[in-house]
N, C-alpha and C. Protein backbone atom coordinates (compact mmCIF):
# COMPACT_ATOMS: atom_id res chain seq x y z
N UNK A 1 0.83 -1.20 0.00
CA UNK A 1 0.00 0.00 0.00
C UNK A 1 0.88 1.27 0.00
N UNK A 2 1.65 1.37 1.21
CA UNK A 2 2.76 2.54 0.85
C UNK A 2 3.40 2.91 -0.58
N UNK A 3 3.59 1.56 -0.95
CA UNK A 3 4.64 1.36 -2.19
C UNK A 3 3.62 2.28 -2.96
N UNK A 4 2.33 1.42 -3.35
CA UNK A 4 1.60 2.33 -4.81
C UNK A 4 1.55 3.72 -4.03
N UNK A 5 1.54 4.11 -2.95
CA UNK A 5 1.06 5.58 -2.49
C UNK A 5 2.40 6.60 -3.32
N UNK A 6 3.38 6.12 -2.79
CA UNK A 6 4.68 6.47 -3.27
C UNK A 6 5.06 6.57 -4.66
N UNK A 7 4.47 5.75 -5.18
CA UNK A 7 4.18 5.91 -6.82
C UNK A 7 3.25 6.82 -7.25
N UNK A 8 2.21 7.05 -6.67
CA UNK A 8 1.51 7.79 -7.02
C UNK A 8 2.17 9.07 -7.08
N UNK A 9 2.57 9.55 -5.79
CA UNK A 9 2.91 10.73 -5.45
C UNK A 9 3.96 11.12 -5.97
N UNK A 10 4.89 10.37 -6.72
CA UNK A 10 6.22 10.20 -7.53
C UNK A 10 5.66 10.76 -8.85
N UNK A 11 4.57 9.91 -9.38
CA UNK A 11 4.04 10.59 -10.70
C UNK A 11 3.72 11.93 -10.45
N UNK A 12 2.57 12.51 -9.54
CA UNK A 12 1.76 13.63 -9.16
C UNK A 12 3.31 15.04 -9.18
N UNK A 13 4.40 14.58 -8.76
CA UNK A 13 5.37 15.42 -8.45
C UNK A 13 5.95 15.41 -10.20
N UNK A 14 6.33 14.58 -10.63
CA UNK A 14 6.67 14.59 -12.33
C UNK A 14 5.97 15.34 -13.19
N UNK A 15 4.19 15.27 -12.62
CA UNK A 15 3.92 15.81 -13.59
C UNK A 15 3.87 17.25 -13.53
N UNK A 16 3.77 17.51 -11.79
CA UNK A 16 3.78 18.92 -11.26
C UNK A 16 4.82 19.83 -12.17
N UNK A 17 6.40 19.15 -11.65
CA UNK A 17 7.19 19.75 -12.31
C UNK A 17 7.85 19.81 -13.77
N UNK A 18 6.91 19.06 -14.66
CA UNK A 18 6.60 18.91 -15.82
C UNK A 18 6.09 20.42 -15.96
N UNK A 19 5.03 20.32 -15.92
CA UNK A 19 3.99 21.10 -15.99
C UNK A 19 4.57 22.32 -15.76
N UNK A 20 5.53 23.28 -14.38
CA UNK A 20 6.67 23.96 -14.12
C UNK A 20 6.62 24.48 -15.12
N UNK A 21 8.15 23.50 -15.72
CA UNK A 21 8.96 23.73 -16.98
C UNK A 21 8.60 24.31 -18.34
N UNK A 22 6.70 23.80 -18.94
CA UNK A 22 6.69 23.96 -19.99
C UNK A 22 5.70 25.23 -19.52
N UNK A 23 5.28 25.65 -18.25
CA UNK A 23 4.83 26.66 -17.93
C UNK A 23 5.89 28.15 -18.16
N UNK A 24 7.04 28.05 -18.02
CA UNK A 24 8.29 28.81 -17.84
C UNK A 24 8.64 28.65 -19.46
N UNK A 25 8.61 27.62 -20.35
CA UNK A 25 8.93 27.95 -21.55
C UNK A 25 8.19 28.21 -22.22
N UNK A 26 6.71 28.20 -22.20
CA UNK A 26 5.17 29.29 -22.95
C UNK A 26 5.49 30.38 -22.36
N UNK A 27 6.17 31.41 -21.31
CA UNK A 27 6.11 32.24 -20.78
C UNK A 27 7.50 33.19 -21.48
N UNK A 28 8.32 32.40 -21.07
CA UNK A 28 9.65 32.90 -22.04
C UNK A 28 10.37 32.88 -22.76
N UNK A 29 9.61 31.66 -23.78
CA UNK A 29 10.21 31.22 -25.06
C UNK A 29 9.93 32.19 -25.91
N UNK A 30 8.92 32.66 -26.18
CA UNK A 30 8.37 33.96 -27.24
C UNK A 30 9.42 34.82 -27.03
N UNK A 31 9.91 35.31 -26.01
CA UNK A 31 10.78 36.47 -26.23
C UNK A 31 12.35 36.16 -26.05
N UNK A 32 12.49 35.14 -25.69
CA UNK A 32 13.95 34.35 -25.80
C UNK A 32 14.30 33.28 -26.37
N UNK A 33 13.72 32.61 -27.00
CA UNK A 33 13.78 31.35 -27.94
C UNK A 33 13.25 31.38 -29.01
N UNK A 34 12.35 32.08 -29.29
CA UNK A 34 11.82 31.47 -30.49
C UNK A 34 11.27 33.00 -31.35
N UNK A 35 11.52 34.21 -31.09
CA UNK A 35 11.38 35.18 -31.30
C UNK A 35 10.00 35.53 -31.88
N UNK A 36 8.94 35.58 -30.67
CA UNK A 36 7.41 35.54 -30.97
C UNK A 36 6.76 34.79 -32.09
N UNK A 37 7.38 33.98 -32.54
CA UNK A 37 6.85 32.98 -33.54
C UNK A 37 5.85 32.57 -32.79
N UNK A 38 4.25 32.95 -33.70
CA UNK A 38 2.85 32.55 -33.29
C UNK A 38 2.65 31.34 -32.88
N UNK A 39 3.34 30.46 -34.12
CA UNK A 39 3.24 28.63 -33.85
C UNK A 39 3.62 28.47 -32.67
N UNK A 40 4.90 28.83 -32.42
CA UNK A 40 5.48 28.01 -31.51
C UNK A 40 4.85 28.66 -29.98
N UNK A 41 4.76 29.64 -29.76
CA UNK A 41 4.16 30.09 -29.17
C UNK A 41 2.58 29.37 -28.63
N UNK A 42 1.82 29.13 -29.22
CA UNK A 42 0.54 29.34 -29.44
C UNK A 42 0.95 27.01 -29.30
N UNK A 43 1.62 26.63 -29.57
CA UNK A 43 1.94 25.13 -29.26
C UNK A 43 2.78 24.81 -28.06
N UNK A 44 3.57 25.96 -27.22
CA UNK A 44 3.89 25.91 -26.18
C UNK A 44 3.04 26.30 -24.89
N UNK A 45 1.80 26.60 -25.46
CA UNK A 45 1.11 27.07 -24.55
C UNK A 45 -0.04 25.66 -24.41
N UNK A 46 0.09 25.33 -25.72
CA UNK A 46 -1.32 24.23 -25.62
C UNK A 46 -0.47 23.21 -25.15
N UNK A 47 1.02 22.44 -25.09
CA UNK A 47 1.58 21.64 -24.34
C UNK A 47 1.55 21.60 -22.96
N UNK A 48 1.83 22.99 -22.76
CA UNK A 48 1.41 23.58 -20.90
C UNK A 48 0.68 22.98 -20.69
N UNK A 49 -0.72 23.38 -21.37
CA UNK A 49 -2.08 22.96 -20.88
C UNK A 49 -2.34 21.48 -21.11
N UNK A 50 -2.01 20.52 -21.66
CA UNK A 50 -2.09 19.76 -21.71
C UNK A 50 -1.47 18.79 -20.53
N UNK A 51 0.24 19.33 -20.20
CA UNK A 51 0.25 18.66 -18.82
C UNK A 51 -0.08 19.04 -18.08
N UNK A 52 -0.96 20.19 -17.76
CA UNK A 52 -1.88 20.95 -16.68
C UNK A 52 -2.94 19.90 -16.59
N UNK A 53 -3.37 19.29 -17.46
CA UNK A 53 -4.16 18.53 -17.16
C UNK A 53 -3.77 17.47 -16.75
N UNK A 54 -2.73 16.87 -16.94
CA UNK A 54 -2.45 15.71 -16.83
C UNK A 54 -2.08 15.86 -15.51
N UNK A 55 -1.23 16.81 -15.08
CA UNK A 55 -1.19 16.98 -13.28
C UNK A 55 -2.38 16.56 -12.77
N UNK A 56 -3.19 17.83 -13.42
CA UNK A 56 -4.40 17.28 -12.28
C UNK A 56 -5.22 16.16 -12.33
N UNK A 57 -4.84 15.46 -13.21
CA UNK A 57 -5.00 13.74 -13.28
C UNK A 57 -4.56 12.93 -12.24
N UNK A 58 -3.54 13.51 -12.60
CA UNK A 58 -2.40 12.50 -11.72
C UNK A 58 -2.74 13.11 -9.55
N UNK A 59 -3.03 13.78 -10.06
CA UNK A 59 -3.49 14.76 -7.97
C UNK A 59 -4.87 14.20 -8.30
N UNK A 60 -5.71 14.04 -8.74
CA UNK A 60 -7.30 13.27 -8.12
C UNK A 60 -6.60 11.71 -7.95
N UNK A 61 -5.40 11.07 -9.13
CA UNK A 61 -5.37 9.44 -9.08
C UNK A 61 -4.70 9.54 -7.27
N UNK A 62 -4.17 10.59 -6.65
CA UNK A 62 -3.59 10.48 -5.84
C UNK A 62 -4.62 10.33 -4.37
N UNK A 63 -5.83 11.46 -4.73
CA UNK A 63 -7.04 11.99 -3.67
C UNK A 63 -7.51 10.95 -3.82
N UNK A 64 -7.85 9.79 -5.01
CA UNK A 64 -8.95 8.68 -4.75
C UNK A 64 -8.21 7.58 -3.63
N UNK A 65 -7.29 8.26 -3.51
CA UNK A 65 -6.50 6.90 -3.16
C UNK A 65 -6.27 7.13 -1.47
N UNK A 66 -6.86 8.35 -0.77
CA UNK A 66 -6.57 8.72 0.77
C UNK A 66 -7.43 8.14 1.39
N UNK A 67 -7.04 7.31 2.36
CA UNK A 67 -8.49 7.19 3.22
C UNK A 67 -9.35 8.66 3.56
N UNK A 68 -10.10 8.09 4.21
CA UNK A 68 -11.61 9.12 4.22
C UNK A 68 -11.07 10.42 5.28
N UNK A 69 -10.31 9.98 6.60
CA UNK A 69 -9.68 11.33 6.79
C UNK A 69 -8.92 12.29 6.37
N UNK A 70 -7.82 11.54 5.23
CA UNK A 70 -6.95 12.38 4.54
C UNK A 70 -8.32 12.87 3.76
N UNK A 71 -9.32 12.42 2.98
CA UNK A 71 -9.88 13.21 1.82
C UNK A 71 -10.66 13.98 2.87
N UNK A 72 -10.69 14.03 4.29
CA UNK A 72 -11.70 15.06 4.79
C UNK A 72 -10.88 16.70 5.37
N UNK A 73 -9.28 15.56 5.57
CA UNK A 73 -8.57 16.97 6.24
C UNK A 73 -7.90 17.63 4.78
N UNK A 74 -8.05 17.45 3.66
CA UNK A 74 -7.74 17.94 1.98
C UNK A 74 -8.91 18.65 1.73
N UNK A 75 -10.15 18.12 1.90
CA UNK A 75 -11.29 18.90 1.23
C UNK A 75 -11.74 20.18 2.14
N UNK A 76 -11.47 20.04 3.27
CA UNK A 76 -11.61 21.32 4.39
C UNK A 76 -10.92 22.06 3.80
N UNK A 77 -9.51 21.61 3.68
CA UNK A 77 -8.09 22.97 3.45
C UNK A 77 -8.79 23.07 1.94
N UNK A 78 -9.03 22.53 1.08
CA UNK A 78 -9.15 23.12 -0.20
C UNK A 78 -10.58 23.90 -0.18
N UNK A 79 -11.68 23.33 0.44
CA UNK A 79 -13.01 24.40 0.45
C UNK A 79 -12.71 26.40 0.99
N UNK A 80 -11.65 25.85 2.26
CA UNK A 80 -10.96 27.37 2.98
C UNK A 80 -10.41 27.95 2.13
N UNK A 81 -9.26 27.18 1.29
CA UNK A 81 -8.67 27.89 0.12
C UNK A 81 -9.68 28.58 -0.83
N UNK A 82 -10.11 28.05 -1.17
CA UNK A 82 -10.89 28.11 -2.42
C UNK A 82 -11.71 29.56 -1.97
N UNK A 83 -12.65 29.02 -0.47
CA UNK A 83 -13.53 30.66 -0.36
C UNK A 83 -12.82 31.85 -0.12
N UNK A 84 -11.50 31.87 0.73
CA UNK A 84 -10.18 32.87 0.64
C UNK A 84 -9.87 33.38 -0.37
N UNK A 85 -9.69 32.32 -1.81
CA UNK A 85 -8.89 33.10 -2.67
C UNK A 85 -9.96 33.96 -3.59
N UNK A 86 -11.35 33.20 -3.57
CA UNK A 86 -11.88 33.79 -4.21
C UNK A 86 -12.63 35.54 -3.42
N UNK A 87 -12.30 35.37 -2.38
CA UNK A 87 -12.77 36.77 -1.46
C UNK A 87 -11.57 37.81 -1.67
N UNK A 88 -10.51 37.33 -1.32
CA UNK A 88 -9.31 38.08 -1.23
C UNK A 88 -9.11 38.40 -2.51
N UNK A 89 -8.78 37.73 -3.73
CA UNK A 89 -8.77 37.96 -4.84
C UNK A 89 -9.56 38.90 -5.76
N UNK A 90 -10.84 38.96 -5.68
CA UNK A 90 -11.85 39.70 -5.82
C UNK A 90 -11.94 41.27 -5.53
N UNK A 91 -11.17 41.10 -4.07
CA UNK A 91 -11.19 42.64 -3.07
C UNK A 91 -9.91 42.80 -3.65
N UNK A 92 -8.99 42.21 -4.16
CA UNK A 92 -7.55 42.73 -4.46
C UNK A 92 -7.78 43.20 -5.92
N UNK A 93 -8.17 42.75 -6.37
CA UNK A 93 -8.42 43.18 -7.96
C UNK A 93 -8.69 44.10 -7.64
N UNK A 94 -10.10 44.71 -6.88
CA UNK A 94 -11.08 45.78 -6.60
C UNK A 94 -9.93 47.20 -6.25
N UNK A 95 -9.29 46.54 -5.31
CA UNK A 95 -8.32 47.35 -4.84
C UNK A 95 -7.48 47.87 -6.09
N UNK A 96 -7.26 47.24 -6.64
CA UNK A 96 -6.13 47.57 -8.11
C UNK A 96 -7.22 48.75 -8.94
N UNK A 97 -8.38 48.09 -9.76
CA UNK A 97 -8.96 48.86 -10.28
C UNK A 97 -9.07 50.11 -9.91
N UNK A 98 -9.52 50.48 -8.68
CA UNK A 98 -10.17 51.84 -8.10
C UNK A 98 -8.40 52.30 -7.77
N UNK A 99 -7.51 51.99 -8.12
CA UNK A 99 -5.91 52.52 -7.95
C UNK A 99 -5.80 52.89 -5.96
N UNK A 100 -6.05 51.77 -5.46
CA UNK A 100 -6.23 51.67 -4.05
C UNK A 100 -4.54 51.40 -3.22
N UNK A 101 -4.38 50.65 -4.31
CA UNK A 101 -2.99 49.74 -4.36
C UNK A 101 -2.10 50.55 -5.04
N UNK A 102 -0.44 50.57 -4.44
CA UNK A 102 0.73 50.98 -5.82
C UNK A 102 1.37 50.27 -6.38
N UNK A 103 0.18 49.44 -7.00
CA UNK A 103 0.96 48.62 -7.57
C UNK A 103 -0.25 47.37 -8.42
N UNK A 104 -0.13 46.79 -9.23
CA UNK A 104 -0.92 45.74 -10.08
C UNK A 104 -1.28 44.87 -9.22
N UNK A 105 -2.50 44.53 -9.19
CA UNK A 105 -2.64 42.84 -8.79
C UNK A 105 -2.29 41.43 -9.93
N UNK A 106 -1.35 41.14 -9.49
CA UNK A 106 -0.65 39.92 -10.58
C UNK A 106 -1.17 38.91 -10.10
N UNK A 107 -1.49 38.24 -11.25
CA UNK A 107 -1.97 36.71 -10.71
C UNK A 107 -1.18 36.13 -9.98
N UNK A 108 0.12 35.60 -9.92
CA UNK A 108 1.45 35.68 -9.21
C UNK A 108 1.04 35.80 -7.98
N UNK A 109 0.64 36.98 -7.43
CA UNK A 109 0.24 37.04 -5.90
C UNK A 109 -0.42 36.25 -5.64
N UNK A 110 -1.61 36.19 -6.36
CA UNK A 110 -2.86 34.95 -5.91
C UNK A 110 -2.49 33.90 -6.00
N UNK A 111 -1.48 33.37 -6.93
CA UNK A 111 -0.97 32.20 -7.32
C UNK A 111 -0.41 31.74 -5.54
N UNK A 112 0.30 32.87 -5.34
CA UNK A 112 1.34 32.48 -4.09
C UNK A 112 0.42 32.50 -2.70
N UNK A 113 -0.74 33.04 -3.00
CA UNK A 113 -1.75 33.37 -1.72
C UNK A 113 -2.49 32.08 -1.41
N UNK A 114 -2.83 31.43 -2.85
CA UNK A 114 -3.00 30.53 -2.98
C UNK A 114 -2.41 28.98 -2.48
N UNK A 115 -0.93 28.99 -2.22
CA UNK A 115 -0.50 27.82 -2.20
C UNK A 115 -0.19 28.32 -0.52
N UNK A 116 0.00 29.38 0.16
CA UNK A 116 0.29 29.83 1.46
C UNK A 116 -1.19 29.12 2.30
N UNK A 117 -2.02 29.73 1.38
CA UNK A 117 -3.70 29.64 2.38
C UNK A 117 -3.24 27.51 3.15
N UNK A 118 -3.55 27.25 1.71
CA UNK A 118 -3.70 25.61 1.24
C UNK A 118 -2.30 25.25 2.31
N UNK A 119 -1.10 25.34 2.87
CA UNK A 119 -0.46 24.45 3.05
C UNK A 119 -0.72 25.08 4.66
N UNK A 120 -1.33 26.28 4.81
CA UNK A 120 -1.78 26.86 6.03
C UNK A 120 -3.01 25.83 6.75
N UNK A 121 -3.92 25.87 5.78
CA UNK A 121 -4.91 25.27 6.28
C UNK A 121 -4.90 23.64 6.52
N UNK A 122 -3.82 23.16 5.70
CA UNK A 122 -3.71 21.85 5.74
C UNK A 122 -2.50 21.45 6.97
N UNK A 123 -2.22 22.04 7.21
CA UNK A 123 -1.16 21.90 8.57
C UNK A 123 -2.44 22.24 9.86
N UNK A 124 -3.16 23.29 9.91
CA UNK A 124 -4.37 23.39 11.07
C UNK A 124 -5.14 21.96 11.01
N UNK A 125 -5.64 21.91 9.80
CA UNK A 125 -6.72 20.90 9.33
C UNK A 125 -5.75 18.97 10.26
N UNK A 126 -4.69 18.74 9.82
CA UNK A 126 -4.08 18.10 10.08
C UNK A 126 -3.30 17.52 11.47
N UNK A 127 -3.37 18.88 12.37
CA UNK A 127 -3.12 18.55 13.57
C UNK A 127 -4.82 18.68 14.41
N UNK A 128 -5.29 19.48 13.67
CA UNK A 128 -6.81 19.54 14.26
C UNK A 128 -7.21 17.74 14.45
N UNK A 129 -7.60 17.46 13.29
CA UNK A 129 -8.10 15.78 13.25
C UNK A 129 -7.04 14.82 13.60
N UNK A 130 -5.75 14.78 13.80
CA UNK A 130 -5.23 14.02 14.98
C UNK A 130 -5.08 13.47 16.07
């Protein structure tokens, strides 16, 4: 049982940082590799997305596979995440628009607000149900 868990989570991490890589080369291949060439461009982006999906293939093959407390102390931290980013995110934009802020709201932030909330809530969530 460990063993396939470990496999799993071996793939889920491959494809994560799969996914990384061709995220970072749709982002800066256009202006350093390939000199805005539409194709390549426009096929580095649909590769992204393609192991974007496949990550998140590989993270549900991982969630079917938790017993019922791991999928209860995951679905807490991800429901918290989820209503956070979408509140905070919302009011931060808001903030940007009306020039509240000095400075842009980048997805980037949310990206990072995002993975802070989630490893926040899953460390509470985790010693909570212990």
């Amino acid at each position: 049982m460990k063993i396939e868990r470990n496999k799993r989570v071996k793939r889920l991490a491959v494809w994560t940082w799969t996914w990384v890589a061709t995220l970072a080369i749709a982002t800066f291949g256009p202006q350093f590799i390939w000199d805005n060439h539409t194709f390549l461009t426009v096929f580095a982006i649909i590769v992204n997305l393609a192991n974007g999906i496949l990550m998140i293939l590989a993270n549900r093959d991982l969630f079917n596979h938790f017993d019922e407390l791991e999928k209860k102390v995951h679905l807490e931290s991800m429901a918290i995440t989820l209503g956070l980013t979408v509140v905070v995110g919302l009011t931060f934009s808001l903030l940007d628009q009306k020039d509240l802020i000095p400075f842009d709201a980048e997805i980037g932030i949310l990206v990072g607000f995002i993975g802070i909330c989630y490893m926040t809530t899953l460390f509470i969530n985790m010693r909570r149900f212990k």
